[in-house]
N, C-alpha and C. Protein backbone atom coordinates (compact mmCIF):
# COMPACT_ATOMS: atom_id res chain seq x y z
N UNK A 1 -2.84 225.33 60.44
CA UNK A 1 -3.12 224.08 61.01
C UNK A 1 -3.62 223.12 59.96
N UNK A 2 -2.87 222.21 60.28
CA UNK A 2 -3.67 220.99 58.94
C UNK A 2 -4.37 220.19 59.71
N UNK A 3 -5.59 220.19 58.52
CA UNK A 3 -6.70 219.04 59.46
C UNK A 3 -6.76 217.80 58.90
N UNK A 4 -6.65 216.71 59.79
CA UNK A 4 -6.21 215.52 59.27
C UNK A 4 -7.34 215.00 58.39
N UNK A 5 -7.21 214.41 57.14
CA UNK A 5 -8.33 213.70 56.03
C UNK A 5 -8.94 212.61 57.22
N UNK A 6 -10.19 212.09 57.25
CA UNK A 6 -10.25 210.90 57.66
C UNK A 6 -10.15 209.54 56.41
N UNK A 7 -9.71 208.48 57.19
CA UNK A 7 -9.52 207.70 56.19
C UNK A 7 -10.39 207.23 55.26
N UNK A 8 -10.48 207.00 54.22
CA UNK A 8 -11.65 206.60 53.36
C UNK A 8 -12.16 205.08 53.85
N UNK A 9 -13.76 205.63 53.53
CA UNK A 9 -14.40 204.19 54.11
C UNK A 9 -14.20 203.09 53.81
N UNK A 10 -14.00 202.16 54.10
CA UNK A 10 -13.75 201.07 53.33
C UNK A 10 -15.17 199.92 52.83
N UNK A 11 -15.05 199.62 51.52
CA UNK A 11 -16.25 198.87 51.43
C UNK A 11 -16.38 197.56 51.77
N UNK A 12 -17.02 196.89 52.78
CA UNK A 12 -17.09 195.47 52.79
C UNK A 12 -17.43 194.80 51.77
N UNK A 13 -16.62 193.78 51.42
CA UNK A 13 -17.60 192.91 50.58
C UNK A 13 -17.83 191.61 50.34
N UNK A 14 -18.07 191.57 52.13
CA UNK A 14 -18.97 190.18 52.54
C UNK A 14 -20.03 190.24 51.79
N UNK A 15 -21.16 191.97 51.65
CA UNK A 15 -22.27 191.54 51.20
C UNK A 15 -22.18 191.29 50.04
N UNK A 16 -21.19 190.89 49.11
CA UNK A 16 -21.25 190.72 47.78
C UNK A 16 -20.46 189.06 47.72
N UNK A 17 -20.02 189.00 48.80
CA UNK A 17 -19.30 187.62 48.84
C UNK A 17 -20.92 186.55 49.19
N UNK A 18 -20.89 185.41 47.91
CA UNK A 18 -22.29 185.26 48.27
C UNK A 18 -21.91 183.93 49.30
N UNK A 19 -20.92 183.43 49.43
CA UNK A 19 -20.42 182.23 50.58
C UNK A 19 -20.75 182.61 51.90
N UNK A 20 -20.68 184.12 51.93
CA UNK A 20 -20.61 184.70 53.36
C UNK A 20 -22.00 185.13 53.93
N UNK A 21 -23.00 185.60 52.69
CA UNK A 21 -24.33 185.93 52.63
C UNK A 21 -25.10 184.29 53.17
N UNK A 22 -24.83 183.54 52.56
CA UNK A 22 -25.50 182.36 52.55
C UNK A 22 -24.98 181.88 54.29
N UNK A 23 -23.91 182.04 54.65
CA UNK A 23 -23.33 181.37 56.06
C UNK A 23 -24.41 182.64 57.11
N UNK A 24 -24.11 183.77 56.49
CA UNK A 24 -25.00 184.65 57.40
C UNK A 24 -26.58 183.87 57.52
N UNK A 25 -27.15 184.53 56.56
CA UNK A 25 -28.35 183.56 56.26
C UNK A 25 -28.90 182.12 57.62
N UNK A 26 -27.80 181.05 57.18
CA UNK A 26 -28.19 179.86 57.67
C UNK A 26 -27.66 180.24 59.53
N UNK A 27 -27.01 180.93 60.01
CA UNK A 27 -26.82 181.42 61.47
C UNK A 27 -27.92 182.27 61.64
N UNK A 28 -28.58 183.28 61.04
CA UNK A 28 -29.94 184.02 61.08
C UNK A 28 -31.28 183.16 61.47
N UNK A 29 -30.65 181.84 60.51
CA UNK A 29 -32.03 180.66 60.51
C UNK A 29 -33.04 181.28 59.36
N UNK A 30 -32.71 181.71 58.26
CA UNK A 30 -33.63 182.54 57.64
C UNK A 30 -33.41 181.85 55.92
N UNK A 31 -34.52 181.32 54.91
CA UNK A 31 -33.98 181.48 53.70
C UNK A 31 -33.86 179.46 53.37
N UNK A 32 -33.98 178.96 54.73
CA UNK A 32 -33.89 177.47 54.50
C UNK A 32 -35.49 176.83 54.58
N UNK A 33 -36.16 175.68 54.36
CA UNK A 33 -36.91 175.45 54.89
C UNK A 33 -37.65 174.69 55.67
N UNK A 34 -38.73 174.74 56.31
CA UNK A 34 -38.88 174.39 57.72
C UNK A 34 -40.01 173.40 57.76
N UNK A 35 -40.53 172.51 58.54
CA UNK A 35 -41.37 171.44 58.29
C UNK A 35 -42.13 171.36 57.45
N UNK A 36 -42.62 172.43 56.89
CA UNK A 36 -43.89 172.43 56.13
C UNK A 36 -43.32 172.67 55.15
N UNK A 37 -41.94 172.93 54.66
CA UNK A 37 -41.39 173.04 53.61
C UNK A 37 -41.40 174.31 52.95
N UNK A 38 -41.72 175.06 53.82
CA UNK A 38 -41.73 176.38 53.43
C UNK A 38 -40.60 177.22 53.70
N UNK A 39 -40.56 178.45 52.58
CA UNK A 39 -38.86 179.17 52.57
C UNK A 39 -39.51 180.41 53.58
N UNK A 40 -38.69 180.43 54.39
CA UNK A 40 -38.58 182.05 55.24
C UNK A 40 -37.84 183.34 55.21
N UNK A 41 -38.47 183.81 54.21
CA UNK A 41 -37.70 185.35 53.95
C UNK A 41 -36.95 186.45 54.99
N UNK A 42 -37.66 185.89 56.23
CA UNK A 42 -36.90 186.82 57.19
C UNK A 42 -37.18 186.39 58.83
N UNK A 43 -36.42 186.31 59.66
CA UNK A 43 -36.50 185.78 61.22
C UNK A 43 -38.44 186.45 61.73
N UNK A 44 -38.81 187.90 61.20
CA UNK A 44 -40.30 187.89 61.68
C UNK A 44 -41.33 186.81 61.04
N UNK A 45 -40.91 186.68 59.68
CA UNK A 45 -42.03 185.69 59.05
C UNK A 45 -41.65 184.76 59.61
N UNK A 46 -40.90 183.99 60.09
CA UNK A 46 -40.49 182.98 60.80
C UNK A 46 -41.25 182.63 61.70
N UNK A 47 -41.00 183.90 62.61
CA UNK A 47 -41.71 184.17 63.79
C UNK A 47 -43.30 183.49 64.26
N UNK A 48 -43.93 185.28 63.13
CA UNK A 48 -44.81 184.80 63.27
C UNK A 48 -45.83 184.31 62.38
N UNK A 49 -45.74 183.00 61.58
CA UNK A 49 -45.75 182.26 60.56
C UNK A 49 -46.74 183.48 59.73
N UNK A 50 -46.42 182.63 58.27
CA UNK A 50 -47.36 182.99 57.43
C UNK A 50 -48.45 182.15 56.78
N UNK A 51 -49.35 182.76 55.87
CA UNK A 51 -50.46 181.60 55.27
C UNK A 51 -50.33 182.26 54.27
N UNK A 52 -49.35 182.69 53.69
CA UNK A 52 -49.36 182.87 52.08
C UNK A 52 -49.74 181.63 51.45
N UNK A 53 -48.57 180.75 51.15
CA UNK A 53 -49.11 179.02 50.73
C UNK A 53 -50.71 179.02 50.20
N UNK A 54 -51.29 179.40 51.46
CA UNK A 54 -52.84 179.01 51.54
C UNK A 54 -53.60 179.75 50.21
N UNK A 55 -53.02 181.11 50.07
CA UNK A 55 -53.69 181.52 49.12
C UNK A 55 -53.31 180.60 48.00
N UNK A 56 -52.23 180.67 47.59
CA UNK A 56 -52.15 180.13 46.20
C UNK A 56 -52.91 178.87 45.93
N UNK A 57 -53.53 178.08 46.41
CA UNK A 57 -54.19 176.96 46.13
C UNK A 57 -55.48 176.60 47.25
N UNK A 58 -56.89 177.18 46.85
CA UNK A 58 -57.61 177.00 47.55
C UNK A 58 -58.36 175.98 47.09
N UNK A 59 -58.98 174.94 47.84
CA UNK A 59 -60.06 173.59 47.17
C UNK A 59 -61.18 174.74 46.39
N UNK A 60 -61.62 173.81 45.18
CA UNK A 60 -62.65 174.62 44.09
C UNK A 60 -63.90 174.04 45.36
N UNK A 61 -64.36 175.77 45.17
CA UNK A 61 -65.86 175.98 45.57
C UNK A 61 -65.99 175.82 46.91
N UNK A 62 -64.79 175.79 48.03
CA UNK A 62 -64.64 176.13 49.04
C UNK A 62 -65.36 177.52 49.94
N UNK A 63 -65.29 178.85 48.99
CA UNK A 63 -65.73 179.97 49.52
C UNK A 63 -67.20 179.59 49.06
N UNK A 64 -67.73 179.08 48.30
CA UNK A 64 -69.03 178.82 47.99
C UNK A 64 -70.05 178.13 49.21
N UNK A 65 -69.37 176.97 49.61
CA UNK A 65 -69.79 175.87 50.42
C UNK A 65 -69.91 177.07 51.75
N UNK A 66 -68.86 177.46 52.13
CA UNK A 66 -68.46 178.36 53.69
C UNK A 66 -69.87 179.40 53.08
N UNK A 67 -70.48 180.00 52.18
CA UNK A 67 -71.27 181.05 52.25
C UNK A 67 -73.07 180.38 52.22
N UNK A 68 -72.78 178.55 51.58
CA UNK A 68 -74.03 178.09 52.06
C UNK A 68 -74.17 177.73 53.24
N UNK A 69 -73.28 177.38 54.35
CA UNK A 69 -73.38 177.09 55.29
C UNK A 69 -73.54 178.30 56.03
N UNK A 70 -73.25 179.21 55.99
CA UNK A 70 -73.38 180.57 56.41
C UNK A 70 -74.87 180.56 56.31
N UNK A 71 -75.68 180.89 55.24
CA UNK A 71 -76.54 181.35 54.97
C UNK A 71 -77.86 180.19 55.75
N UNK A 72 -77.19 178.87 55.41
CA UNK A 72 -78.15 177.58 55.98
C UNK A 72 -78.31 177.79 57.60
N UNK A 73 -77.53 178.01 58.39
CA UNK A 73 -77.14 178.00 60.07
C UNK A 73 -78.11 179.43 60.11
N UNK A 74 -77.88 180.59 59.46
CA UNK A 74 -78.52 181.66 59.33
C UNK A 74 -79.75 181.43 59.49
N UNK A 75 -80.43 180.89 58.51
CA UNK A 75 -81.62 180.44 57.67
C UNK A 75 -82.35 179.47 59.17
N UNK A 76 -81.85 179.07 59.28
CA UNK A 76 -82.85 178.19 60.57
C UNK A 76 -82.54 178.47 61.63
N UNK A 77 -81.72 178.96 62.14
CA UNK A 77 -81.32 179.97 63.70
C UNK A 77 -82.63 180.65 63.55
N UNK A 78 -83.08 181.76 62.73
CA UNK A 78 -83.93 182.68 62.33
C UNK A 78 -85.47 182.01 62.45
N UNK A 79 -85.48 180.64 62.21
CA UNK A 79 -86.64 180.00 62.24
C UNK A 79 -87.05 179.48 63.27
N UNK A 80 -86.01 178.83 64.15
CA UNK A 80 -86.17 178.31 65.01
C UNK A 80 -86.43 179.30 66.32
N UNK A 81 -85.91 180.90 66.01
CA UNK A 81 -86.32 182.17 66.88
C UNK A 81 -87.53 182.47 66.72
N UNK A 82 -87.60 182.47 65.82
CA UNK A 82 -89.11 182.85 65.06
C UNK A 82 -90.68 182.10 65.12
N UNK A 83 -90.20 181.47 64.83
CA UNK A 83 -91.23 180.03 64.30
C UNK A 83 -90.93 179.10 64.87
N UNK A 84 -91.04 178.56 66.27
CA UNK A 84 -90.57 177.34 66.42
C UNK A 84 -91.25 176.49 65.82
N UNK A 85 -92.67 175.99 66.30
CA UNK A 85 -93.57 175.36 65.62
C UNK A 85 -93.52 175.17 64.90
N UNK A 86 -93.50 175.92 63.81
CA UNK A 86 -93.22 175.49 62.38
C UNK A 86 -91.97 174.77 62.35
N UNK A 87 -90.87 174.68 62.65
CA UNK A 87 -89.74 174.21 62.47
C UNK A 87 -89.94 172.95 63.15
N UNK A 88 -90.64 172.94 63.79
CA UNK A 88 -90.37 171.24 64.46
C UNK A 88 -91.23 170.46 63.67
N UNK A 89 -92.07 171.03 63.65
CA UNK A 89 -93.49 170.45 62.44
C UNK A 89 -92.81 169.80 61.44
N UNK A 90 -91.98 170.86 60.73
CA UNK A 90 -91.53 170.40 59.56
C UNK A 90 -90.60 169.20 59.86
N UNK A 91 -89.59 169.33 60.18
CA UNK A 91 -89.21 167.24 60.89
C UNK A 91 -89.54 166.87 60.99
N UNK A 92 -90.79 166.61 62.23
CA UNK A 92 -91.26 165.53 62.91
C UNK A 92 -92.76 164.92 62.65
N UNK A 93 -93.19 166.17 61.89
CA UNK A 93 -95.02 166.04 61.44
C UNK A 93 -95.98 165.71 62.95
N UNK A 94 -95.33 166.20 63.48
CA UNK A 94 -96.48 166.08 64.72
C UNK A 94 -97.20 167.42 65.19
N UNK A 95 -97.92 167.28 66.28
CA UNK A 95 -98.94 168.21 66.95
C UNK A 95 -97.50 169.63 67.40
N UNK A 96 -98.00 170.55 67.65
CA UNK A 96 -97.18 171.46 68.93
C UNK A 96 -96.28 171.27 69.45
N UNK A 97 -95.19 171.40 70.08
CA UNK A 97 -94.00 170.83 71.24
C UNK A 97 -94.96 171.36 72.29
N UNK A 98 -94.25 170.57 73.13
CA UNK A 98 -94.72 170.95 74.39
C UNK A 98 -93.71 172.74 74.79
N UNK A 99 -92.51 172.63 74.69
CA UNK A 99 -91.85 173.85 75.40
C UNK A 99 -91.43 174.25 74.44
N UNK A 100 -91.53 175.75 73.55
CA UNK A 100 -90.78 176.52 72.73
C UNK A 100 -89.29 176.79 72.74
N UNK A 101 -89.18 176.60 74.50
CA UNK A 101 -87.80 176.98 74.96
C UNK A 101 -86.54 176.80 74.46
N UNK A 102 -86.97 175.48 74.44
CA UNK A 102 -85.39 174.47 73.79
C UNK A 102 -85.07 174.92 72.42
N UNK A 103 -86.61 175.00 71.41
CA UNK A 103 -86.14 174.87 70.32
C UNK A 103 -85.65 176.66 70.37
N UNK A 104 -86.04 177.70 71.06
CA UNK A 104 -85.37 178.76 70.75
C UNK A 104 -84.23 178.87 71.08
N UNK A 105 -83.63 178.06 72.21
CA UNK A 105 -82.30 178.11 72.83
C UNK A 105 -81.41 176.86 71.38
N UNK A 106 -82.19 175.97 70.99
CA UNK A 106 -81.28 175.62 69.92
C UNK A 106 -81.13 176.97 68.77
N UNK A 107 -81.88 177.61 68.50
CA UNK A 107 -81.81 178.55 67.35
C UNK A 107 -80.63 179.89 67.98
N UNK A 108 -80.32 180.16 69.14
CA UNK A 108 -79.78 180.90 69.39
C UNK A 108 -78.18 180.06 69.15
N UNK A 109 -78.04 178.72 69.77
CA UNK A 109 -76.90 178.09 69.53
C UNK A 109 -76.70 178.25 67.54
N UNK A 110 -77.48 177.93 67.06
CA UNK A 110 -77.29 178.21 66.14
C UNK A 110 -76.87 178.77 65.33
N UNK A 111 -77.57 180.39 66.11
CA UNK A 111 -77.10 181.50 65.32
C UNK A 111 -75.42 182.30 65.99
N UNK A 112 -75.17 181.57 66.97
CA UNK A 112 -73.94 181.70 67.44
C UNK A 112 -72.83 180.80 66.12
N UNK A 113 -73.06 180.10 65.81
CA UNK A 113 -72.49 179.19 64.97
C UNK A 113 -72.74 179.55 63.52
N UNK A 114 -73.40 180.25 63.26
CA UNK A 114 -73.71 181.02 62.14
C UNK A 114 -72.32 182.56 62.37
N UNK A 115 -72.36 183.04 63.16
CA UNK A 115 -71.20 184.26 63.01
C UNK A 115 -70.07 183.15 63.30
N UNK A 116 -69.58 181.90 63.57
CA UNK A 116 -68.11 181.73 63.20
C UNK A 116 -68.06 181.42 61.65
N UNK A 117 -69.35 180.71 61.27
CA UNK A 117 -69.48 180.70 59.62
C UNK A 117 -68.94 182.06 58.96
N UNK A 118 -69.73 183.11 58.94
CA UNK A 118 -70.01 184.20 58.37
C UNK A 118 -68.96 184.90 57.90
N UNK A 119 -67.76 184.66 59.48
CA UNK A 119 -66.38 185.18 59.61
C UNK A 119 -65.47 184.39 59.39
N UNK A 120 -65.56 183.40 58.97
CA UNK A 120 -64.58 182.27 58.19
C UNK A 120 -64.23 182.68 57.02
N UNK A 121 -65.40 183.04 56.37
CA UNK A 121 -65.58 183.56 55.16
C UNK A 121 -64.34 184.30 54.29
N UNK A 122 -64.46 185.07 55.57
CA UNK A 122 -63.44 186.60 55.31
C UNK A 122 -61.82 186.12 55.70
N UNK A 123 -61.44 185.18 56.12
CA UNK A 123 -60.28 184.57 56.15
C UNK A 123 -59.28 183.87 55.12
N UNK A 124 -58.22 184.10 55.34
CA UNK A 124 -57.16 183.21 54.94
C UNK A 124 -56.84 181.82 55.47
N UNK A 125 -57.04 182.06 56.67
CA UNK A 125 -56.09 181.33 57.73
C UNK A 125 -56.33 180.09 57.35
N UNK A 126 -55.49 178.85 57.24
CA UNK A 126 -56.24 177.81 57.45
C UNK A 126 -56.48 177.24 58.44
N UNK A 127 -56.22 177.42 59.42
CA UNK A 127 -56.63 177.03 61.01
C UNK A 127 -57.81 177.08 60.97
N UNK A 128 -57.98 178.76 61.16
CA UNK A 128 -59.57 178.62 60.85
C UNK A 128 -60.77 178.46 60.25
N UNK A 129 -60.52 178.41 58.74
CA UNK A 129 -61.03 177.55 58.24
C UNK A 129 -61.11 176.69 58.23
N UNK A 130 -60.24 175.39 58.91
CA UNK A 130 -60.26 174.32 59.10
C UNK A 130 -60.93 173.90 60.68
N UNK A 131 -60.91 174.82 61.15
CA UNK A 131 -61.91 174.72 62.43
C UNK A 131 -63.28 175.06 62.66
N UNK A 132 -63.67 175.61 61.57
CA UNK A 132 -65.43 175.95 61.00
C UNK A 132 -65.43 174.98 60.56
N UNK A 133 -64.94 174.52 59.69
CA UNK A 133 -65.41 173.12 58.98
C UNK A 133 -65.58 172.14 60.26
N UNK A 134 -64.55 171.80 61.23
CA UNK A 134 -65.09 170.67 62.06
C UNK A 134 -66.21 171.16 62.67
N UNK A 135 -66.10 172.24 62.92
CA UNK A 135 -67.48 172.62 63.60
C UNK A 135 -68.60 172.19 63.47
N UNK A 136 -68.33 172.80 62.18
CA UNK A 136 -69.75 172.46 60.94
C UNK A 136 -70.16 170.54 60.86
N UNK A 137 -68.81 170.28 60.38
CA UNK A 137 -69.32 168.36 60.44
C UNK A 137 -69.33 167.98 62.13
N UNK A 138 -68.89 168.48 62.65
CA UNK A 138 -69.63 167.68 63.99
C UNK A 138 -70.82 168.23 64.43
N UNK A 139 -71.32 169.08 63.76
CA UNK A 139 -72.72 170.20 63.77
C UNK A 139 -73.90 168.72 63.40
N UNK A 140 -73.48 168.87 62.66
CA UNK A 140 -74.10 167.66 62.00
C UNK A 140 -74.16 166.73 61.99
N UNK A 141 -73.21 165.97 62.14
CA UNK A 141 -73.18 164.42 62.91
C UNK A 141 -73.93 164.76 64.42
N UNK A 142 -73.72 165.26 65.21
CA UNK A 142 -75.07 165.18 66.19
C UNK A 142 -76.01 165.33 65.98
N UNK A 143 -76.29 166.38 64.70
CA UNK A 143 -77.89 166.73 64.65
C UNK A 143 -78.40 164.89 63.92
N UNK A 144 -77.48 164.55 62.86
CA UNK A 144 -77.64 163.12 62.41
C UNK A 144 -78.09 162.08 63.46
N UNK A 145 -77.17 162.01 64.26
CA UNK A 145 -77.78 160.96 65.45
C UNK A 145 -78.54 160.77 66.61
N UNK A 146 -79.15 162.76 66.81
CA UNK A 146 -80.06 163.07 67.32
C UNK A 146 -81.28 162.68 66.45
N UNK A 147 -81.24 163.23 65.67
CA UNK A 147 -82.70 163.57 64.87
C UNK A 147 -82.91 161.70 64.83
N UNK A 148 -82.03 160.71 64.49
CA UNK A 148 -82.22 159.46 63.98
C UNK A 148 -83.00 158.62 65.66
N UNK A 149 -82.09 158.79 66.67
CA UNK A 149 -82.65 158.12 67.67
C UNK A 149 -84.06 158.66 68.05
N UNK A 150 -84.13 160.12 67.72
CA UNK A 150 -85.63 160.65 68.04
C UNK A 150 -86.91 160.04 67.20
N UNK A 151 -86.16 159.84 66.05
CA UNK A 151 -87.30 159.28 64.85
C UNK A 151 -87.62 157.51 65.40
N UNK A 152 -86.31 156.82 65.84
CA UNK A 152 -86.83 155.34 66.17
C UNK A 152 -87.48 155.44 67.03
N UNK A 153 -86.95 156.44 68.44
CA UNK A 153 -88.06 156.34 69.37
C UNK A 153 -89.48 156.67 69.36
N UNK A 154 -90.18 157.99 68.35
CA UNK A 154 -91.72 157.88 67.74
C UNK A 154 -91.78 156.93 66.96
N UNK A 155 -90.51 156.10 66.40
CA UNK A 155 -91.63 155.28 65.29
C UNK A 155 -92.00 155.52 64.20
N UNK A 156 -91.72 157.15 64.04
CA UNK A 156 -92.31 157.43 62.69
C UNK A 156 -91.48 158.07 62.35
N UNK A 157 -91.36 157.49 60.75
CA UNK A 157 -90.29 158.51 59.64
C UNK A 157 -91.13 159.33 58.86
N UNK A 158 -91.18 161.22 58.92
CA UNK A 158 -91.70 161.15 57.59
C UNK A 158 -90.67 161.41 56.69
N UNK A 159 -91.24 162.32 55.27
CA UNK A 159 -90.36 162.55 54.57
C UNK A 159 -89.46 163.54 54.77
N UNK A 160 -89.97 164.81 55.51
CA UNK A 160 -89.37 165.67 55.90
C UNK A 160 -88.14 165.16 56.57
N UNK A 161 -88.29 164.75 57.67
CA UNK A 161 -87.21 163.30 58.41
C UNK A 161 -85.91 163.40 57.57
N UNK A 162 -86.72 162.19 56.29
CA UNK A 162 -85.93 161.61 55.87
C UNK A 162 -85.10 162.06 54.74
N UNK A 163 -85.63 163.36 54.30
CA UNK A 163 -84.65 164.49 53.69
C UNK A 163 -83.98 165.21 54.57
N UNK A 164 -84.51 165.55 55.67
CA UNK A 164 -83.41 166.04 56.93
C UNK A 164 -82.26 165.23 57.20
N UNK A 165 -82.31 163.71 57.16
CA UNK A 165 -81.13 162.67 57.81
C UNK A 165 -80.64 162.97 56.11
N UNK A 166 -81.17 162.77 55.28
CA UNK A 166 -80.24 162.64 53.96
C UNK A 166 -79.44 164.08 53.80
N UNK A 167 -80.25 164.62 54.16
CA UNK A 167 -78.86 166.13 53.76
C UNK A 167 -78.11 166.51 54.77
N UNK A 168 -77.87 166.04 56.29
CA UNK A 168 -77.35 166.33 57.06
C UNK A 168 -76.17 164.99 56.97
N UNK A 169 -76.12 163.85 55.68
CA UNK A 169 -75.12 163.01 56.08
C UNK A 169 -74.32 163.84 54.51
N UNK A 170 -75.04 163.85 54.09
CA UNK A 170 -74.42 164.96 52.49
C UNK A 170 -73.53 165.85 53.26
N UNK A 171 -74.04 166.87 54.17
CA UNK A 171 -73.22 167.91 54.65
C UNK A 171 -72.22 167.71 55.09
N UNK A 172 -72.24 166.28 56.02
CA UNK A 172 -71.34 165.92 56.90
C UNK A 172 -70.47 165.67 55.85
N UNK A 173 -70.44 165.36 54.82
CA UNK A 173 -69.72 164.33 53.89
C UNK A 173 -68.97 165.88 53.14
N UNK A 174 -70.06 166.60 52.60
CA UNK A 174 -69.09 167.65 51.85
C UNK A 174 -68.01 168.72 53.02
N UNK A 175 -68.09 168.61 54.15
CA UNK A 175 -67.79 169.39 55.32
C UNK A 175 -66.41 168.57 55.44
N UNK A 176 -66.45 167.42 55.86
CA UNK A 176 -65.34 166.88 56.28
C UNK A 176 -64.46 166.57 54.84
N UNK A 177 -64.64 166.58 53.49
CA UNK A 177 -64.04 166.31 52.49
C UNK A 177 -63.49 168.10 52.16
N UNK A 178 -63.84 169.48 52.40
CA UNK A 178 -63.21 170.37 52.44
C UNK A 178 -62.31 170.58 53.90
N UNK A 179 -62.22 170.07 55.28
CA UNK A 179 -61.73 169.48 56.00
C UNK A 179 -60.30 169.16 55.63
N UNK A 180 -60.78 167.97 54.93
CA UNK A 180 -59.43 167.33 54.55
C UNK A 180 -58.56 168.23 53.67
N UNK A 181 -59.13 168.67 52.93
CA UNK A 181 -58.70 169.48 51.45
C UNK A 181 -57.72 170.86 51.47
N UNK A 182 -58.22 171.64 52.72
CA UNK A 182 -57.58 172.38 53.30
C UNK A 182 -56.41 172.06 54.11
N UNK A 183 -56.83 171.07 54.72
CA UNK A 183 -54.99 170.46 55.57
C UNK A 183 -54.26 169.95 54.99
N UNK A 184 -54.43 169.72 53.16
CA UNK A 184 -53.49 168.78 52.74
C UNK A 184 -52.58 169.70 52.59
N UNK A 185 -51.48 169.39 52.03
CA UNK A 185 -50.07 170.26 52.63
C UNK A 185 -50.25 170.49 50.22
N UNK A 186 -49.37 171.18 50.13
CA UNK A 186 -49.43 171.62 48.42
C UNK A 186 -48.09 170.65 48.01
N UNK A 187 -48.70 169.89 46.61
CA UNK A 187 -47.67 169.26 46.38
C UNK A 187 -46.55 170.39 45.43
N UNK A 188 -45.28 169.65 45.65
CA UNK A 188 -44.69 170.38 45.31
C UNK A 188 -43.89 170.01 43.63
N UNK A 189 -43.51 171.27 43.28
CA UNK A 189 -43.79 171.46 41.95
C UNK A 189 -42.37 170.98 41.24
């Protein structure tokens, strides 16, 4: 009995035809790029985007700023649990508060806002880094226009005050300028 050979395989060679690779490609949707100007190696990265980009160009002293603000939100959450008194003292230079309450329920808000700091840290993303940061400057622009209407209404500025309003418009200022810095898109080369 003879057993029939099967026929030899045949090699395609679309994948070597690069007209045909490239037509594949652009029907895949893969390899062109897409608003942000970025190339997509494959329909999952596509999918579900990437933040490579992000690494290659981070604003100088960005992880620095995210670990003082960490440590600052830390730093007075802790005080304001702790010590209220003392913490209001130090702003306002007056007697006692009347209710501890508030200022511990601000220190707990605080220290809630201290772990999105903490964990920013450890990120790539720029979303979220860019969403600690607003956090952070609108953190501060209220505490700015709180602390300011509280001071006209006693009447009295001290210095404490008035290094409190000065470094909380600094913050606001270095907060929203890494803000920006992170959403700018990378120029291209």
């Amino acid at each position: 009995m003879s057993t029939k050979q099967p026929p030899p395989l045949m090699k395609k060679h679309s994948q070597s035809d690069l007209v045909s690779r490239l037509k594949t490609r652009k029907i895949l949707g893969v390899g062109g790029e897409d608003d942000d100007g970025e190339v997509h190696r494959s329909k999952i990265s596509q999918m579900l985007g990437n933040e490579i980009k992000f690494n290659v160009r981070e604003p100088l002293g960005l992880r620095l700023w995210q670990f003082v603000s960490a440590v600052m939100f830390t730093g007075v959450a802790v005080m304001a649990l702790t010590f209220p008194d003392q913490l209001y003292d130090a702003v306002f230079d007056e007697g006692s508060v009347s209710s501890k309450t508030s200022i511990r329920l601000y220190g707990g808000a605080l220290l809630s806002i201290s772990l999105i700091m903490w964990n920013s840290m450890y990120t790539s993303e720029k979303v979220i880094i860019r969403w600690s940061l607003l956090t952070e400057a609108c953190y501060f622009g209220v505490q700015f226009v709180v602390t300011t209407i509280t001071l006209i209404e006693n009447g009295i500025i001290s210095n404490g005050a008035a290094t409190l309003l000065f470094s909380r418009a600094l913050f606001i200022f270095i907060s929203a300028y890494y803000y920006y810095q992170v959403g700018r898109r990378p120029k291209k080369l």
